[in-house]
N, C-alpha and C. Protein backbone atom coordinates (compact mmCIF):
# COMPACT_ATOMS: atom_id res chain seq x y z
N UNK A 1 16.74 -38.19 -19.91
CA UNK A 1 15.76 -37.99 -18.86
C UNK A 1 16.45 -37.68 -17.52
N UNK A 2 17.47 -38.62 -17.43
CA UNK A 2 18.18 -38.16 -15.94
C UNK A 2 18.64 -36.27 -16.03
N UNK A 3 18.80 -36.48 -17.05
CA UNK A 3 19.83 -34.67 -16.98
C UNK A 3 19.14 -34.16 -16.92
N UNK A 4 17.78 -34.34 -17.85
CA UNK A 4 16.12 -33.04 -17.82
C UNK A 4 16.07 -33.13 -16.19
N UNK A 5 15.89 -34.43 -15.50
CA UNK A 5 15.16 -34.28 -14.04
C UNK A 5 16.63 -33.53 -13.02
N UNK A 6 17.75 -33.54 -13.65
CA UNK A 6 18.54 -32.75 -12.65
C UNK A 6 18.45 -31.31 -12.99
N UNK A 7 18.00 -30.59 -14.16
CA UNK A 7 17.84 -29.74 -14.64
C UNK A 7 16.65 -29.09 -13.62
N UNK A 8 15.54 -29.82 -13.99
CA UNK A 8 14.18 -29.58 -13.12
C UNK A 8 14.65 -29.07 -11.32
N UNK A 9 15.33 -30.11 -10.88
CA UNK A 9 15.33 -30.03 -9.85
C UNK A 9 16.13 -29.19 -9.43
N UNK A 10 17.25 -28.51 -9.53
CA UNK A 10 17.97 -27.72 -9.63
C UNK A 10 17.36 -26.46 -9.91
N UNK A 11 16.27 -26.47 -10.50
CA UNK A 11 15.70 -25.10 -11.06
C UNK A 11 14.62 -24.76 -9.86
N UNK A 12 14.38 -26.13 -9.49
CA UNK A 12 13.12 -25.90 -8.24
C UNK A 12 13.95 -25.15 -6.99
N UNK A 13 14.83 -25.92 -6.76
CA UNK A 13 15.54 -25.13 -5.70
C UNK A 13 15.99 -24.21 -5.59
N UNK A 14 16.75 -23.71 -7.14
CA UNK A 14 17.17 -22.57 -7.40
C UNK A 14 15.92 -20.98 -7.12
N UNK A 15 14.79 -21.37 -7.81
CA UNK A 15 13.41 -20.50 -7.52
C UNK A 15 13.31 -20.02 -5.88
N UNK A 16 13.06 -21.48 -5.19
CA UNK A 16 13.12 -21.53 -3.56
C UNK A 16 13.87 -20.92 -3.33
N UNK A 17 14.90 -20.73 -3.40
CA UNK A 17 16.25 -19.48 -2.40
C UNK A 17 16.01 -18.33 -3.44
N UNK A 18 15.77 -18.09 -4.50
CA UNK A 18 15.54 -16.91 -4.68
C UNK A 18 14.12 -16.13 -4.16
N UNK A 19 13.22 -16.85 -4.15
CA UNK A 19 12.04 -16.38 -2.93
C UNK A 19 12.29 -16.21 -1.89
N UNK A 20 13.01 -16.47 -1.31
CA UNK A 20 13.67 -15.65 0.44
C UNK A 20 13.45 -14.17 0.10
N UNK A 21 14.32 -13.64 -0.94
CA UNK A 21 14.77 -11.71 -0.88
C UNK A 21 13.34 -11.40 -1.11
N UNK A 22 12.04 -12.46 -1.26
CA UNK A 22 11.01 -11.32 -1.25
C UNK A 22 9.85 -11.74 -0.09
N UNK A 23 10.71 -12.11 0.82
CA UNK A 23 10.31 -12.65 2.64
C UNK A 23 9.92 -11.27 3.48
N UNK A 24 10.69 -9.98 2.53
CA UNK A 24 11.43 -9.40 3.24
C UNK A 24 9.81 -7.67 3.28
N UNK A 25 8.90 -7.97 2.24
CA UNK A 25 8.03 -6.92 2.30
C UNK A 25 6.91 -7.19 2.77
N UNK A 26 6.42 -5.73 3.45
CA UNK A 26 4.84 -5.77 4.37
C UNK A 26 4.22 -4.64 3.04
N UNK A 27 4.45 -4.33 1.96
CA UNK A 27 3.94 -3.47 1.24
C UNK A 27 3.94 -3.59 -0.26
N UNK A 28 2.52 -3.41 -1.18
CA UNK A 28 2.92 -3.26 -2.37
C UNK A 28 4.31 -2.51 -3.01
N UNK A 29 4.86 -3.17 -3.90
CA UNK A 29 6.08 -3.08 -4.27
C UNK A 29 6.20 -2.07 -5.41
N UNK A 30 6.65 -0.73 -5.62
CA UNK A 30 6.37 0.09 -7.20
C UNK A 30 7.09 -0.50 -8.32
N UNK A 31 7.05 -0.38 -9.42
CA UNK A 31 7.80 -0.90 -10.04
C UNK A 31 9.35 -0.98 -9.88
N UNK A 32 9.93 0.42 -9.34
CA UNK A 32 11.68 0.47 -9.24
C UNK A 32 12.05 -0.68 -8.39
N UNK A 33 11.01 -1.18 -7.31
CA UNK A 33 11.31 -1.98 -6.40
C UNK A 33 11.10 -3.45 -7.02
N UNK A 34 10.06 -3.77 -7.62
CA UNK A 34 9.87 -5.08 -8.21
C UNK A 34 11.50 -4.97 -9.10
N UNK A 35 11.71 -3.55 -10.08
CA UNK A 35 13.18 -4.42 -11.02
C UNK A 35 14.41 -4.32 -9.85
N UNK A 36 14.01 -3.75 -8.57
CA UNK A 36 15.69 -3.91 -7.84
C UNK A 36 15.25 -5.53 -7.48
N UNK A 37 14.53 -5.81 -7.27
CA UNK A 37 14.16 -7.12 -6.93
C UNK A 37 14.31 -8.49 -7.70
N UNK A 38 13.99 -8.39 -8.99
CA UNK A 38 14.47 -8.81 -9.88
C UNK A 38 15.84 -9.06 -9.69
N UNK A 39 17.00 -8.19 -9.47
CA UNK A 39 17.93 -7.72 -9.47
C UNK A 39 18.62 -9.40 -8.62
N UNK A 40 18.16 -9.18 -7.41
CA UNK A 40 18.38 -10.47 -6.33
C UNK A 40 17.62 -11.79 -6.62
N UNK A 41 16.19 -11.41 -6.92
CA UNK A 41 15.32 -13.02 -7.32
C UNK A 41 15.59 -13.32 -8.20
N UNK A 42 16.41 -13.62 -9.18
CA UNK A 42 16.61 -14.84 -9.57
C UNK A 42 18.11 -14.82 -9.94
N UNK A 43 18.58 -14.50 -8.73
CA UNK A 43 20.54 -14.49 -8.89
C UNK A 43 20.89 -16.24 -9.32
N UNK A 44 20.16 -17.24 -8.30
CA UNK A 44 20.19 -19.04 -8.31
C UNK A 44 19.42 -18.68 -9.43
N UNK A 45 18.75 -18.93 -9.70
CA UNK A 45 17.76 -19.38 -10.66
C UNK A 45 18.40 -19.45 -12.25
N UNK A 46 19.20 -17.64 -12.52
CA UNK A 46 19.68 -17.65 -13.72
C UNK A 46 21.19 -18.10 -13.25
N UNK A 47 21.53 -18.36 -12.52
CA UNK A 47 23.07 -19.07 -12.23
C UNK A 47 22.93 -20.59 -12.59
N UNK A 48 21.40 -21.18 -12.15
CA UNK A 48 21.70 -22.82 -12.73
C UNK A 48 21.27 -22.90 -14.20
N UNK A 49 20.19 -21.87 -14.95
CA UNK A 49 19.77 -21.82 -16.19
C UNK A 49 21.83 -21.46 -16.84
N UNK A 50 22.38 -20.82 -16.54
CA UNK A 50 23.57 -20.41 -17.22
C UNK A 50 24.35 -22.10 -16.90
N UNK A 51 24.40 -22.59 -15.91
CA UNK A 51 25.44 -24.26 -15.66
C UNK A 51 24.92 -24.96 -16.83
N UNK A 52 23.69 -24.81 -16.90
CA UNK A 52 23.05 -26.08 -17.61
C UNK A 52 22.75 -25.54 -19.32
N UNK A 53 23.32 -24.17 -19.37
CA UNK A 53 23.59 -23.82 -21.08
C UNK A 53 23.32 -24.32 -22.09
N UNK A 54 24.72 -25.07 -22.19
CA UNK A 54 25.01 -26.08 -23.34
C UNK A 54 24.06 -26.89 -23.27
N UNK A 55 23.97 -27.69 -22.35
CA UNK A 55 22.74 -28.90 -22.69
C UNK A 55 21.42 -28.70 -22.73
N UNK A 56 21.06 -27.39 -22.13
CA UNK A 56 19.59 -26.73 -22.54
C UNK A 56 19.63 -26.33 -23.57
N UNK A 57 20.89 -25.96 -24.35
CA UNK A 57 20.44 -25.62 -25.92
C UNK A 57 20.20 -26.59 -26.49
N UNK A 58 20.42 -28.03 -26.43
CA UNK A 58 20.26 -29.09 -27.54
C UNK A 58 18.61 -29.42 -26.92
N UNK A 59 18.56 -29.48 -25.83
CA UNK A 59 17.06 -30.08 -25.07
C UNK A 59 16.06 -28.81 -25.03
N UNK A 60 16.39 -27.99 -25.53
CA UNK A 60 15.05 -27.21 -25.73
C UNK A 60 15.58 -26.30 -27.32
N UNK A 61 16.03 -27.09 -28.04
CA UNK A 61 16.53 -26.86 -29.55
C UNK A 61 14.79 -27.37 -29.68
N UNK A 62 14.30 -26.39 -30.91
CA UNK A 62 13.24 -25.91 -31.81
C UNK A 62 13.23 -27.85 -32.35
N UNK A 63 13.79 -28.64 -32.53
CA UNK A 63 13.61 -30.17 -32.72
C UNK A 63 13.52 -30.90 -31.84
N UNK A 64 13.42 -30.97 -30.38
CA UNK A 64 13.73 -31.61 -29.06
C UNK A 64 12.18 -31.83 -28.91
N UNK A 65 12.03 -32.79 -27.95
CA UNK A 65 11.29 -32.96 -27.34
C UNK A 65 10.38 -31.73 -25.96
N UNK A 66 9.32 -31.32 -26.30
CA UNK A 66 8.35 -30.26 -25.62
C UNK A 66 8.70 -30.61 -23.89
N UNK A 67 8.84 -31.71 -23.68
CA UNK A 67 8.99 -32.05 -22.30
C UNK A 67 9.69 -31.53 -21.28
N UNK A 68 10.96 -31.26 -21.42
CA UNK A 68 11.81 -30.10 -20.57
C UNK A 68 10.70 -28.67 -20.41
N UNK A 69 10.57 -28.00 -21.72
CA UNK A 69 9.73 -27.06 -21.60
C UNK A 69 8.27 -27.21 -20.74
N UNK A 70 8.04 -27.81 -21.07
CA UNK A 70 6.88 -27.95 -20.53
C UNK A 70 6.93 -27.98 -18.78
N UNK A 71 8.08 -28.71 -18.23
CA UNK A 71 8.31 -28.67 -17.21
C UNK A 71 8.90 -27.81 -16.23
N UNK A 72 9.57 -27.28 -16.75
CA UNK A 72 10.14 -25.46 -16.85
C UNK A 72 9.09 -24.64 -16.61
N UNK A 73 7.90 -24.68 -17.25
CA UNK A 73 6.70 -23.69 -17.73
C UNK A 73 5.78 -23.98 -15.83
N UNK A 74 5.91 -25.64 -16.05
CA UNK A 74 4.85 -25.86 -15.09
C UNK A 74 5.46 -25.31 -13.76
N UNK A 75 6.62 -25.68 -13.04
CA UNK A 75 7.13 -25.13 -11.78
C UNK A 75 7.48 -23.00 -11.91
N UNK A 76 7.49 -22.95 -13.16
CA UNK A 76 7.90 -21.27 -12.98
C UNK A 76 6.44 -20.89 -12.13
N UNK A 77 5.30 -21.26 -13.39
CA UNK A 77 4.19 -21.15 -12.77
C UNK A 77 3.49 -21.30 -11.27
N UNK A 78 3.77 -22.70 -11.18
CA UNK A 78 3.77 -23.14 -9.52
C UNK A 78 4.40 -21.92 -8.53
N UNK A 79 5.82 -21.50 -8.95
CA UNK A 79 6.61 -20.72 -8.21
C UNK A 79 6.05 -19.36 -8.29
N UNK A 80 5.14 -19.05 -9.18
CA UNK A 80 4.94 -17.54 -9.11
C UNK A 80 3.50 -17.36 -8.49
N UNK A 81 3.03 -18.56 -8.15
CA UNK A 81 1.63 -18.57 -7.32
C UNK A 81 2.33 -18.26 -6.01
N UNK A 82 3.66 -18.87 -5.44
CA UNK A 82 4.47 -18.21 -4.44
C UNK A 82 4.58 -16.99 -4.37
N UNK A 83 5.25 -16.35 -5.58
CA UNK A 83 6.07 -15.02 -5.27
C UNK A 83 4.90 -13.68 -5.21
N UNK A 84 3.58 -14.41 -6.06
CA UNK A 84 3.00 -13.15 -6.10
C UNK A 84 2.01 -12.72 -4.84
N UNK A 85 1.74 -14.21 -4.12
CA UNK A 85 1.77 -14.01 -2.59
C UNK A 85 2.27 -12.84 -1.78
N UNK A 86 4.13 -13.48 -2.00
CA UNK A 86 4.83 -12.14 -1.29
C UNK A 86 4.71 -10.90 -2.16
N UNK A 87 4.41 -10.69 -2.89
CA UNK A 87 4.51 -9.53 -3.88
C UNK A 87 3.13 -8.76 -4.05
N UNK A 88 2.46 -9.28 -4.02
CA UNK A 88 1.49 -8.11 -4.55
C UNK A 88 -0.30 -8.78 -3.27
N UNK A 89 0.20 -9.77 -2.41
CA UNK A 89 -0.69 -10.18 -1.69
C UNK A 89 -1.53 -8.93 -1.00
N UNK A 90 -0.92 -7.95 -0.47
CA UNK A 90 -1.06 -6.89 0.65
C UNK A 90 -1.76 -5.63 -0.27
N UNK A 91 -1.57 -5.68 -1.65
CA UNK A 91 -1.84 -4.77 -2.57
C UNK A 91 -3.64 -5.08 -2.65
N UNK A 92 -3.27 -6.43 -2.87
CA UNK A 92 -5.06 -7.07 -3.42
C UNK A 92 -5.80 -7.52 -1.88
N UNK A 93 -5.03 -6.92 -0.53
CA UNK A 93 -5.99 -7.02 0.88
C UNK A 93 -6.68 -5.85 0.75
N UNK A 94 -5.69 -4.25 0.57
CA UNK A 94 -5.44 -2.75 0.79
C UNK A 94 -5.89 -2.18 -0.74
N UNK A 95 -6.86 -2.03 -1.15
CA UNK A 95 -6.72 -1.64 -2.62
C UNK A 95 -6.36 -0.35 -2.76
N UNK A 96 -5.94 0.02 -3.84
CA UNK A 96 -4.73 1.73 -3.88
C UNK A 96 -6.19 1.89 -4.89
N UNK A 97 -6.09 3.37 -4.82
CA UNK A 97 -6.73 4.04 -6.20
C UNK A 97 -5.96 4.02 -7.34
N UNK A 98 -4.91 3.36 -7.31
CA UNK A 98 -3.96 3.07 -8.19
C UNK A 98 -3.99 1.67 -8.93
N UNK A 99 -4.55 1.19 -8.87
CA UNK A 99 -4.76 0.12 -9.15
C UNK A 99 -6.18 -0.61 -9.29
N UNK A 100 -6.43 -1.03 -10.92
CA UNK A 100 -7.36 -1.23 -11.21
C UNK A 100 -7.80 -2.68 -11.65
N UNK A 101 -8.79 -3.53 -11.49
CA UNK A 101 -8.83 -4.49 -11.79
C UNK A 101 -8.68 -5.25 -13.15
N UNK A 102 -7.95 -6.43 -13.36
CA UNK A 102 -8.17 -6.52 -14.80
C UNK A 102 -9.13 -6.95 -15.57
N UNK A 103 -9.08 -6.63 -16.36
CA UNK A 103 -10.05 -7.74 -17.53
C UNK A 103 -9.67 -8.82 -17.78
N UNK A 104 -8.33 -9.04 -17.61
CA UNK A 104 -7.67 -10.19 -18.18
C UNK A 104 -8.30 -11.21 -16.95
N UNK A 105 -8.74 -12.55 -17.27
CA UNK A 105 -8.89 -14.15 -15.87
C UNK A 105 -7.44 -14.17 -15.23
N UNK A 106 -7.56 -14.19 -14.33
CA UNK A 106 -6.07 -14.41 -13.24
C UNK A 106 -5.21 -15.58 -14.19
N UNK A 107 -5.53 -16.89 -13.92
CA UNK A 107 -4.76 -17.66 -14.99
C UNK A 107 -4.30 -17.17 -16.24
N UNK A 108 -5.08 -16.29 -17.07
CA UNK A 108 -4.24 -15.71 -18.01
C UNK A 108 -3.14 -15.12 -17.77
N UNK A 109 -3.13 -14.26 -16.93
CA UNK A 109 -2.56 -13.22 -16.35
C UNK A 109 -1.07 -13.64 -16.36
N UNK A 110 -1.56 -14.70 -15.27
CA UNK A 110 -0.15 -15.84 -14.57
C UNK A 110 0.47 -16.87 -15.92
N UNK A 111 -0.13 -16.58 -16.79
CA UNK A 111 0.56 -17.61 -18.15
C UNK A 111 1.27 -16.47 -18.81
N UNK A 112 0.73 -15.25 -19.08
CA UNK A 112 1.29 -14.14 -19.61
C UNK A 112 3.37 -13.71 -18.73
N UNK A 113 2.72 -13.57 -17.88
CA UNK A 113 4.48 -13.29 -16.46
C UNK A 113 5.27 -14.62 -16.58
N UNK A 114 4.48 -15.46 -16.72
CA UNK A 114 5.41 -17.05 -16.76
C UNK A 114 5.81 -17.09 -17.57
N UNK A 115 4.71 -16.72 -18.41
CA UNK A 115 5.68 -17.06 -19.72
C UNK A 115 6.70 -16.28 -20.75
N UNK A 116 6.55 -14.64 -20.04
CA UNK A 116 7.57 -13.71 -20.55
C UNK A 116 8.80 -14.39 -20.31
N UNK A 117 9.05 -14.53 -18.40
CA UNK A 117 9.96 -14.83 -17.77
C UNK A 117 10.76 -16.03 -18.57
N UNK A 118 10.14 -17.34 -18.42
CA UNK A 118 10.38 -18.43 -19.27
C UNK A 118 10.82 -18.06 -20.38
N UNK A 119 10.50 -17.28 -21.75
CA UNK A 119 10.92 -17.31 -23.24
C UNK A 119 12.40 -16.59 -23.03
N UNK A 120 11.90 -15.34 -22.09
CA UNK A 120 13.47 -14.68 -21.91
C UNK A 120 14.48 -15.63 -21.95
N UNK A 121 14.40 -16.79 -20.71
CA UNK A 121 15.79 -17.50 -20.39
C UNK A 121 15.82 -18.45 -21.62
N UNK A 122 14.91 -19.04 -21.96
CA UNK A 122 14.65 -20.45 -22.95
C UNK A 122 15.45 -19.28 -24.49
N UNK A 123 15.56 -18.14 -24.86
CA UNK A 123 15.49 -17.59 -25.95
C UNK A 123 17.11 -17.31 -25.47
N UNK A 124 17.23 -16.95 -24.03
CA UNK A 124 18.98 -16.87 -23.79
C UNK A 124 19.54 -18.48 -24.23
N UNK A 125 18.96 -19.07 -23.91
CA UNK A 125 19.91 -20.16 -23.80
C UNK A 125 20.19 -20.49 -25.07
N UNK A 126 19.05 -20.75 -25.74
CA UNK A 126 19.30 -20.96 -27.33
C UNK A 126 20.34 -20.03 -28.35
N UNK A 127 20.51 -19.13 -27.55
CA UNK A 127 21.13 -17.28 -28.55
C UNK A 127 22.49 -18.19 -28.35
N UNK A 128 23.18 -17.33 -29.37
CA UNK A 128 24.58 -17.47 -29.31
C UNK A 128 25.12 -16.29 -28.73
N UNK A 129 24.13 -15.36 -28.00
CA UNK A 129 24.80 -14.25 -27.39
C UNK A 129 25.04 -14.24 -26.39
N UNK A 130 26.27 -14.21 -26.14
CA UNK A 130 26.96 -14.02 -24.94
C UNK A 130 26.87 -13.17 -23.60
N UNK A 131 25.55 -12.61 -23.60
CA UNK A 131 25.73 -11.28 -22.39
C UNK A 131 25.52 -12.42 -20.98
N UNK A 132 25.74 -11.51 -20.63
CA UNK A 132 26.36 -11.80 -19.07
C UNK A 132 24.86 -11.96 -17.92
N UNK A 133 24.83 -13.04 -17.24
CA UNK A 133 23.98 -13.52 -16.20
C UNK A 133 23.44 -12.06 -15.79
N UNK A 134 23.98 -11.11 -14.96
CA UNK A 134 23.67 -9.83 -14.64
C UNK A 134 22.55 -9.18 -15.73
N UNK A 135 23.40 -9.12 -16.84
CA UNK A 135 22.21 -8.48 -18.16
C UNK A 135 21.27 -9.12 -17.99
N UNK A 136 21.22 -10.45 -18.14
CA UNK A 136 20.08 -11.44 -18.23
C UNK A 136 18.75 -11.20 -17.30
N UNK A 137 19.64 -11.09 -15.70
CA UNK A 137 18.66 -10.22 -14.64
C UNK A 137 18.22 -9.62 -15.16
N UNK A 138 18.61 -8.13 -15.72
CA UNK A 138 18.44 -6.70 -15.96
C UNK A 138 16.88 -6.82 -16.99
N UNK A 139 17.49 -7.62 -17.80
CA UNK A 139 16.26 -7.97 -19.25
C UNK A 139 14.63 -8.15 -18.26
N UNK A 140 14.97 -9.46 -17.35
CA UNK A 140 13.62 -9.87 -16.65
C UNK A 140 13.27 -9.17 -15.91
N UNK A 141 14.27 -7.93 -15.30
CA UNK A 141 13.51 -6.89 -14.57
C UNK A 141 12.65 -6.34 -15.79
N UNK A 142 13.19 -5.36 -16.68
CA UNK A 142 12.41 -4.31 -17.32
C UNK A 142 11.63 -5.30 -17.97
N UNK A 143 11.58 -6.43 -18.30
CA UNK A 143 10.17 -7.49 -18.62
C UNK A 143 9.19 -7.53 -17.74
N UNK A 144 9.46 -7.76 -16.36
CA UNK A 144 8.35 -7.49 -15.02
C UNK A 144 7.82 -6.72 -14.89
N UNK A 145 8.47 -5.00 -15.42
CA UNK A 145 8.26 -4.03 -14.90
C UNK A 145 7.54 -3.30 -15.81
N UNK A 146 7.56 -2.99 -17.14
CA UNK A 146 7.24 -2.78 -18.61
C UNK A 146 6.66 -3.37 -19.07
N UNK A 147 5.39 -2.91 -19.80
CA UNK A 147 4.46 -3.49 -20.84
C UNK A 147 5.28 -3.84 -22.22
N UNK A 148 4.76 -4.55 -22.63
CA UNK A 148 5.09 -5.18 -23.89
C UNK A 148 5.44 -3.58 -24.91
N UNK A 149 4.27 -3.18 -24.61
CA UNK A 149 3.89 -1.92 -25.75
C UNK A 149 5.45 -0.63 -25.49
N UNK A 150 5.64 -0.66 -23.70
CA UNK A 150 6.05 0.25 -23.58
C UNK A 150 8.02 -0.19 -23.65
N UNK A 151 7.99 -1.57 -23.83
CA UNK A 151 8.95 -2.06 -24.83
C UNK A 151 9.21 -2.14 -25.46
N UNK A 152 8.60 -1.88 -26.80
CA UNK A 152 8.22 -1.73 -27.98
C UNK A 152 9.08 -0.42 -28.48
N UNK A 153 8.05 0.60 -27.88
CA UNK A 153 8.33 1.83 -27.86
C UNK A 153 9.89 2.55 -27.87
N UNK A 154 10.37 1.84 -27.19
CA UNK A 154 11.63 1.77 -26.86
C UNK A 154 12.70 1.83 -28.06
N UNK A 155 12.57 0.50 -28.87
CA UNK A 155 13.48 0.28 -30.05
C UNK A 155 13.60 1.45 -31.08
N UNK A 156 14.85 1.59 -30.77
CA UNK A 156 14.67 2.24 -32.53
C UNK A 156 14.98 1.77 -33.65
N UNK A 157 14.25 1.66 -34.14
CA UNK A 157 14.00 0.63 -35.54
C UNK A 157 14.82 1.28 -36.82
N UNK A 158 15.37 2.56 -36.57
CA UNK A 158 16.05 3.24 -37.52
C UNK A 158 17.37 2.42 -37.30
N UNK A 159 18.03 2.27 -35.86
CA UNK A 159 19.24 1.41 -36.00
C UNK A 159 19.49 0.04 -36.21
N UNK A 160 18.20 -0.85 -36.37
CA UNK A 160 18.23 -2.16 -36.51
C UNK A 160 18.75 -2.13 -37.81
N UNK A 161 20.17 -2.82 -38.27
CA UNK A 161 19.88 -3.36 -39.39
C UNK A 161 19.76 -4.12 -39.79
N UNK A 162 19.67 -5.42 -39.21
CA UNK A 162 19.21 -6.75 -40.12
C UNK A 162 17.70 -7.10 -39.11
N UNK A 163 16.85 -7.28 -39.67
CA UNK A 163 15.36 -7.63 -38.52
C UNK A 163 15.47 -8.93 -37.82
N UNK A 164 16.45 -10.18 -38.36
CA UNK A 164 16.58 -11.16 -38.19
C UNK A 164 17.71 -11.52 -37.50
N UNK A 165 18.58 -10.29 -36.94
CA UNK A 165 19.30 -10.26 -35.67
C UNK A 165 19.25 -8.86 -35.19
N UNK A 166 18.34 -9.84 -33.84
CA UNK A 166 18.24 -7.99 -33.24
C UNK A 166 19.52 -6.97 -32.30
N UNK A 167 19.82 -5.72 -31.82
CA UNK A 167 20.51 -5.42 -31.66
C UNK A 167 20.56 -5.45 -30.14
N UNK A 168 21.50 -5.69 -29.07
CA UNK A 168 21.64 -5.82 -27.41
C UNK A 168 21.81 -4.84 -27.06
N UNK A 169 20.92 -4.38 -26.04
CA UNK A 169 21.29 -2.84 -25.62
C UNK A 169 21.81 -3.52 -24.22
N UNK A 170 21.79 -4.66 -23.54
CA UNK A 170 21.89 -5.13 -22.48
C UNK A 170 23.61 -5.81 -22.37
N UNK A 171 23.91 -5.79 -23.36
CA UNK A 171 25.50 -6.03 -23.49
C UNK A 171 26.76 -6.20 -22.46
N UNK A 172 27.26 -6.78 -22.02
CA UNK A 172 28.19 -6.22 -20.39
C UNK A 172 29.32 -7.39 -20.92
């Protein structure tokens, strides 16, 4: 419990200084700008998820206790009721003809981004793959920025060869 709550807390703060680099806009953001952004928001964030590695793999190992996760889930969330403030606040004052309302309930919405963000790191930590904090950025940009579908799209399934280890295009 002590290590989960230094984990937690460390992650809270880590979020907080990475919300500064997006202090910095008076304007909806296009996508190139949300993944350069990416790029800087969460430099702390995936620097203390990478310290705390090893022991996040045993505490959020597929047998562990839901509780870390769960707590992880709840402050990303909390934190992105922040970021999307700075991020897309000025978009939903100013509406673009570009932009259309969803169907999706806002809370969905915000469980859907939380929880991409979240599986990404929770699925790094667990991997035995080695790519590099930077890649790791890179991944949660084109996750922010890209639909599921238009991720999808992407793979080529002709070079996968085993389905049950997938291949890193994010590698460094």
């Amino acid at each position: 419990m002590e290590i989960e709550g230094a984990i937690i807390t460390d992650l809270q703060e880590a979020l907080k200084e990475d919300r500064k680099c997006l202090t910095q806009h008076s304007s909806f953001p296009d996508k190139e700008e949300i993944f350069r952004l990416s790029q800087e928001s969460f430099t702390h964030t995936v620097q203390v998820c990478s310290d705390y590695r090893e022991v996040s793999r045993i505490l959020l190992s597929p047998n562990s206790d839901i509780n870390l996760l769960t707590q992880i889930k709840r402050i990303t969330y909390s934190e992105f009721m922040h970021w999307g403030k700075l991020l897309f606040y000025f978009n939903s004052q100013h509406h673009s003809t570009n932009v259309h309302p969803s169907p999706i309930p806002v809370d969905y919405l915000f469980e859907i981004y939380t929880g991409t963000l979240t599986n990404i790191i929770v699925h790094w930590v667990r991997s035995d793959d080695r790519i590099s904090t930077s890649a790791l950025r890179e991944i949660m940009g084109y996750a922010q920025t890209h639909s599921p579908v238009e991720l999808i799209y992407s793979i080529n399934f002709d070079e996968q060869a085993d389905p049950d280890q997938p291949s890193h295009h994010f590698n460094s």
